[in-house]
C-alpha atoms as a PDB file:
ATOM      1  CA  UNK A   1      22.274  10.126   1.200  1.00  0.00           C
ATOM      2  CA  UNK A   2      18.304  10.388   1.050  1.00  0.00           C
ATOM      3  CA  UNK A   3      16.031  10.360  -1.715  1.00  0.00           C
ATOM      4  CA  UNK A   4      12.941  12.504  -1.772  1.00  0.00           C
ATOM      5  CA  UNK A   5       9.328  11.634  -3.167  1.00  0.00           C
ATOM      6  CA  UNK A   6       7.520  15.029  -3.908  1.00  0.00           C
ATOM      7  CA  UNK A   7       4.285  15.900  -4.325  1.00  0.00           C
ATOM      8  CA  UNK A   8       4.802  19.476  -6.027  1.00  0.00           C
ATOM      9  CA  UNK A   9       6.676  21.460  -3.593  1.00  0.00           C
ATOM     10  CA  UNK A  10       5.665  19.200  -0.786  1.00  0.00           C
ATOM     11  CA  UNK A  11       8.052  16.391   0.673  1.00  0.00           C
ATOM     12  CA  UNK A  12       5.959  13.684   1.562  1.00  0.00           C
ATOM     13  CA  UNK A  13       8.571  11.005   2.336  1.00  0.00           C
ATOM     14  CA  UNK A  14      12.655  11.338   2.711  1.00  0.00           C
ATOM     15  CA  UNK A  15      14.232   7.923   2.755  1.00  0.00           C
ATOM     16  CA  UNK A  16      17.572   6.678   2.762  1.00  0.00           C
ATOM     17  CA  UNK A  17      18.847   5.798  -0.653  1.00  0.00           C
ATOM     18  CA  UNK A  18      18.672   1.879   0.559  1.00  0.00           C
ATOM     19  CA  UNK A  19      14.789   2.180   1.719  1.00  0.00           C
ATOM     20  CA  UNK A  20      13.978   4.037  -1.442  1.00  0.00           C
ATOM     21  CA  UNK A  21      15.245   1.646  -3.760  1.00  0.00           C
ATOM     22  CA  UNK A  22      13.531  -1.524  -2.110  1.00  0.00           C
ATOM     23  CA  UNK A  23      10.043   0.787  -2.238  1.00  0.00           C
ATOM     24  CA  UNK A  24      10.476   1.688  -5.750  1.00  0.00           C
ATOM     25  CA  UNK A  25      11.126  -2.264  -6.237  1.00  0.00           C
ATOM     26  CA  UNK A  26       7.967  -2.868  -4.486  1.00  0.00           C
ATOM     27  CA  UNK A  27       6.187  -0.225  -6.856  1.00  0.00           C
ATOM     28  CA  UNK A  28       7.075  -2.060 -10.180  1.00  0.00           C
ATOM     29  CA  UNK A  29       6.126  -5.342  -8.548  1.00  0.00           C
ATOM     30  CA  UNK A  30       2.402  -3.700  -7.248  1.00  0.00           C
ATOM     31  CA  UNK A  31       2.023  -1.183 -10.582  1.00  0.00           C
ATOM     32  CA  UNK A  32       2.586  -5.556 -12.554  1.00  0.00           C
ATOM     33  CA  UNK A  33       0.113  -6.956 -10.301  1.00  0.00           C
ATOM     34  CA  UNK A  34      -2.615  -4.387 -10.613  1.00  0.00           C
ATOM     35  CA  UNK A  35      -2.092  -3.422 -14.342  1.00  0.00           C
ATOM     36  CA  UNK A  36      -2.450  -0.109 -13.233  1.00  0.00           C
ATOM     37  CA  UNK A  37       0.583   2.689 -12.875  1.00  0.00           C
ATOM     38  CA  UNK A  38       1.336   3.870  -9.405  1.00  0.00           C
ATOM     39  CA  UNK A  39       1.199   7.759 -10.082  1.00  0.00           C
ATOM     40  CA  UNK A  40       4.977   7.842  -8.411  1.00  0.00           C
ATOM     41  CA  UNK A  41       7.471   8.931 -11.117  1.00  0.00           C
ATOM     42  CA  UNK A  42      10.557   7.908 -11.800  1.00  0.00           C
ATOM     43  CA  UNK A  43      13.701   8.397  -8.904  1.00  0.00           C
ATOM     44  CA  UNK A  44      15.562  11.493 -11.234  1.00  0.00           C
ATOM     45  CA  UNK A  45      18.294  13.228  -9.525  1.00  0.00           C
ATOM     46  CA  UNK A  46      17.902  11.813  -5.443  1.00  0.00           C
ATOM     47  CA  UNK A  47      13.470  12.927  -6.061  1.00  0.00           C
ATOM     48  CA  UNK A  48      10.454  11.866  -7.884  1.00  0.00           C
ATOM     49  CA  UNK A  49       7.004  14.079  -8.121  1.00  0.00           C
ATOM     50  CA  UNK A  50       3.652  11.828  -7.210  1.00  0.00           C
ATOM     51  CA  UNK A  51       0.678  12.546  -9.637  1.00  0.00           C
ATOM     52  CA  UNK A  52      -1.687  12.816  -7.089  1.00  0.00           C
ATOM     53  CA  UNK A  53      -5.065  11.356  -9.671  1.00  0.00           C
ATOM     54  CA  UNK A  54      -2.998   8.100 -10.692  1.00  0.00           C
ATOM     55  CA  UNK A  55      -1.800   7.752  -6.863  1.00  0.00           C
ATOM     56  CA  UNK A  56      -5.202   7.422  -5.673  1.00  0.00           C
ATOM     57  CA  UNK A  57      -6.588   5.034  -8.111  1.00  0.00           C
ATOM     58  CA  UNK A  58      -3.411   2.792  -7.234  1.00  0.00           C
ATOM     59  CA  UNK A  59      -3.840   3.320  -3.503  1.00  0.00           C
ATOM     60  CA  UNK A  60      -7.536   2.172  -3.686  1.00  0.00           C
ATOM     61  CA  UNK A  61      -6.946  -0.758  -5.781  1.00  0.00           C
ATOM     62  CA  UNK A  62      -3.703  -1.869  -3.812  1.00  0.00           C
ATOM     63  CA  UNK A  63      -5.956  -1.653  -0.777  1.00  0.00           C
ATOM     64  CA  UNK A  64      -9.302  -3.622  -2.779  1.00  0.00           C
ATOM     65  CA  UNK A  65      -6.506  -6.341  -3.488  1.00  0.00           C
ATOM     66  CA  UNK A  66      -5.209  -6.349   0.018  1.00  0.00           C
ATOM     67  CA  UNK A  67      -8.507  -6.996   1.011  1.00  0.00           C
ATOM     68  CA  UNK A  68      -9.741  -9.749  -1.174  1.00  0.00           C
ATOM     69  CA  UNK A  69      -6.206 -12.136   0.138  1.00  0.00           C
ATOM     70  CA  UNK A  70      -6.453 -14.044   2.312  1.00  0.00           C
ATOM     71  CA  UNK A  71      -2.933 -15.939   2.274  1.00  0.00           C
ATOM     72  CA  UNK A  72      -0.887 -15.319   5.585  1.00  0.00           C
ATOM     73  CA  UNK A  73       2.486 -15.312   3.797  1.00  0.00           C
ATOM     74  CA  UNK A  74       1.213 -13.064   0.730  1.00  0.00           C
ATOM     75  CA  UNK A  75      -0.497 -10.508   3.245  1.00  0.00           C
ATOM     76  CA  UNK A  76       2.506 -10.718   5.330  1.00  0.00           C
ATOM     77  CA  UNK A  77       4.537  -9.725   2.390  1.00  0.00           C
ATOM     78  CA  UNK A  78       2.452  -7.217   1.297  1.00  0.00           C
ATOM     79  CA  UNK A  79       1.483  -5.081   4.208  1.00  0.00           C
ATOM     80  CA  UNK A  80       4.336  -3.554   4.556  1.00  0.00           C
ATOM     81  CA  UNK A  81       4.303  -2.223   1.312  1.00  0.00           C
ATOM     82  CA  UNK A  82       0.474  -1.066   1.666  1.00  0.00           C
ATOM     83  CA  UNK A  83       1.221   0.643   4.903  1.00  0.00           C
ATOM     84  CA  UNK A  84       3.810   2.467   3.032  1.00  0.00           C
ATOM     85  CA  UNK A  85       1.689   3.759   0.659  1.00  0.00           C
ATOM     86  CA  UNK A  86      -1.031   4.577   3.229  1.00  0.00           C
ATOM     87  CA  UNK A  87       1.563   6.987   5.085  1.00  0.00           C
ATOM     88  CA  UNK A  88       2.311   8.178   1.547  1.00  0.00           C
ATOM     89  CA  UNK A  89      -1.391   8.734   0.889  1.00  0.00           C
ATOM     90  CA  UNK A  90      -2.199  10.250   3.743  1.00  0.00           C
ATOM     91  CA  UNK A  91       0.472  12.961   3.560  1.00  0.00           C
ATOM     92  CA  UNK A  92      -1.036  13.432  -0.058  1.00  0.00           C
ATOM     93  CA  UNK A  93      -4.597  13.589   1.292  1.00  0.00           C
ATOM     94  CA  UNK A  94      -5.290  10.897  -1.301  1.00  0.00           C
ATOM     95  CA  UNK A  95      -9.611   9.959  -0.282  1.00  0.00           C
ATOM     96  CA  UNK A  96      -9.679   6.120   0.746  1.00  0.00           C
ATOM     97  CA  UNK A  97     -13.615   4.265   0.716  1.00  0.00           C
ATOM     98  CA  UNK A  98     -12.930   2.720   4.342  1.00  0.00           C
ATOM     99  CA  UNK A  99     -16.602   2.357   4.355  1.00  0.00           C
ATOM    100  CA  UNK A 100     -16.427   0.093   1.042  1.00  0.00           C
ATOM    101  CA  UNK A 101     -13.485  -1.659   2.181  1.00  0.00           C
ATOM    102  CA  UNK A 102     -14.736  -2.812   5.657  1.00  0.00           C
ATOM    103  CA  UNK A 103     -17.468  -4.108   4.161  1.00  0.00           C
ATOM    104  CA  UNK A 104     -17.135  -8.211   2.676  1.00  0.00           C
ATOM    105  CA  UNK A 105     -15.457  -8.502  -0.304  1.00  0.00           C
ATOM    106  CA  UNK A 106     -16.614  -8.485  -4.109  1.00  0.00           C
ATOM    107  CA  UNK A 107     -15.820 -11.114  -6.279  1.00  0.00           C
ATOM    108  CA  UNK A 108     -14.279 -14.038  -6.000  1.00  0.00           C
ATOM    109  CA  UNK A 109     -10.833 -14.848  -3.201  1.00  0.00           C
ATOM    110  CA  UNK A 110      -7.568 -13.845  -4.161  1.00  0.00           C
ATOM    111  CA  UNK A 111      -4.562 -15.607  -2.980  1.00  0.00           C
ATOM    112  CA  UNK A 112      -6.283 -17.904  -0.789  1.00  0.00           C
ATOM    113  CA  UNK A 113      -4.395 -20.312   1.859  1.00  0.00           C
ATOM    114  CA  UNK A 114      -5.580 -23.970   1.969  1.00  0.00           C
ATOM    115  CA  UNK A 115      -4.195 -25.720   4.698  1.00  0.00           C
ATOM    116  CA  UNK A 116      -4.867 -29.715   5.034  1.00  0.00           C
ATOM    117  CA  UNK A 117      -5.547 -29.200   9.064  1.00  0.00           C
ATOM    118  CA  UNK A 118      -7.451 -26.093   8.758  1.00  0.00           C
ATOM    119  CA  UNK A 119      -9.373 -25.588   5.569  1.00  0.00           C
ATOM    120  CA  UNK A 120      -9.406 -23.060   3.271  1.00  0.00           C
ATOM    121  CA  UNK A 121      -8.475 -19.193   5.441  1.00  0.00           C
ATOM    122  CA  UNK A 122     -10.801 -16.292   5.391  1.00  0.00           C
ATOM    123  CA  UNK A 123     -11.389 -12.487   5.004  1.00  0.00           C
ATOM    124  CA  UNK A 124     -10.848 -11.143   8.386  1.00  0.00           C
ATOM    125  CA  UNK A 125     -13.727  -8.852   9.565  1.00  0.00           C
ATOM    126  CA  UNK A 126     -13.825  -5.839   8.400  1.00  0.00           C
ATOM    127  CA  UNK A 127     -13.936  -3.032  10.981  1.00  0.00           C
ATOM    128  CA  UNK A 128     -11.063  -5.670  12.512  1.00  0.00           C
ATOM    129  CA  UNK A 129      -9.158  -5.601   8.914  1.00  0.00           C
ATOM    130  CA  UNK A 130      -9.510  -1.771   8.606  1.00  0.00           C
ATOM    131  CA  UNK A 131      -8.160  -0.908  12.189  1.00  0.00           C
ATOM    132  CA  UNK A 132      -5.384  -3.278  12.210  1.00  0.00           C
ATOM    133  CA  UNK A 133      -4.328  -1.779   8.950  1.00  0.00           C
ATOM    134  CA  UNK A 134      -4.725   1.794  10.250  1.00  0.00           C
ATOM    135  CA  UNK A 135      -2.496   1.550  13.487  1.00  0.00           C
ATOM    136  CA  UNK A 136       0.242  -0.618  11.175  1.00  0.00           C
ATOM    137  CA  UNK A 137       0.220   2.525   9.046  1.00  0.00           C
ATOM    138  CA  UNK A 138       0.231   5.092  12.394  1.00  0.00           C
ATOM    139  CA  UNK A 139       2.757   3.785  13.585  1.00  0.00           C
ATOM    140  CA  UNK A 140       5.404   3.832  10.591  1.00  0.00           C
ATOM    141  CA  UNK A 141       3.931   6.916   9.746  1.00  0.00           C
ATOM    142  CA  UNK A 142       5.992   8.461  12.886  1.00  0.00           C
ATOM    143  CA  UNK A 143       9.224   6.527  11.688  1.00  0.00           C
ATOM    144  CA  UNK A 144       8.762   7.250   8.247  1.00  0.00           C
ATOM    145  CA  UNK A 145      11.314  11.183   8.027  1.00  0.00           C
ATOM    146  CA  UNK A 146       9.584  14.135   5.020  1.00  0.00           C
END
C-alpha cells in the first residue's frame, strides 16, 4: 500500500503507507514549531492535495529556521525532514531565496549547542550550508517514487 501527496492532478511523492505516516508526523511537529500551516492537506482516502501558496511560505520558513540552528543533534533531526520537503518543493516548483539564505543569519541563534570543551557552535557558511543541503535533497530526490 502507498499513499499519494497531489498537487492537482500531479503526483509529486508516492510513499509507502509507513513513510507517509512518519512525514505527516513530522508535518504537525514543523506546522507547531513555525506557527504556520504546511499547505499539505489532510491524508483522505490513501492522497492529500498540496496548496501550493501555503507550501511555499512553510518551505521558506522551515528552511529560515534550519538556518538560524545551530545544534548538531536538532539539525541532525531535522534535515531529513527539510530535505523532504525540498524534493517535495521542487517537484511543486515552489521559488526558494537561496540568495537570502546563504547569506548570515537575521536575528538572534536558534537552538544553539554549548559545549564545555568547545564553546558555543556556529552557523556554517553559507554557500557551504546551501550546497550541502542541496545534494542531501538530490540525492533522496532519486529514492523518493511519484
Amino acid at each position: 500500500m502507498s499513499q499519494y501527496f497531489d498537487l492537482g492532478d500531479d503526483t509529486l511523492w508516492n510513499p509507502s503507507n509507513g513513510a507517509s505516516r512518519m512525514f505527516q508526523r513530522q508535518i504537525a511537529f514543523f506546522e507547531a514549531e513555525l506557527e504556520l500551516p504546511s499547505g499539505i492537506g489532510p491524508m483522505e482516502n490513501d492522497e492529500c492535495q498540496i496548496t501550493p501558496d501555503t507550501f511555499e511560505t512553510f518551505v521558506n520558513a522551515l528552511l529560515t529556521q534550519h538556518r538560524k540552528g545551530s545544534h548538531t543533534i536538532w539539525l541532525a533531526l531535522s534535515e531529513g525532514f527539510t530535505a523532504t520537503v525540498l524534493v517535495l518543493a521542487q517537484r511543486a516548483a515552489v521559488k526558494v531565496d537561496w540568495a537570502h539564505l546563504e547569506a548570515a543569519p537575521e536575528g538572534p541563534l536558534q537552538d544553539v549547542q554549548v559545549s564545555t570543551v568547545a564553546g558555543m557552535s556556529t552557523h556554517a557558511e553559507g554557500a557551504a550550508w546551501a550546497a550541502s543541503l542541496h545534494e542531501k535533497t538530490r540525492e533522496l530526490g532519486r529514492h523518493m517514487p511519484r
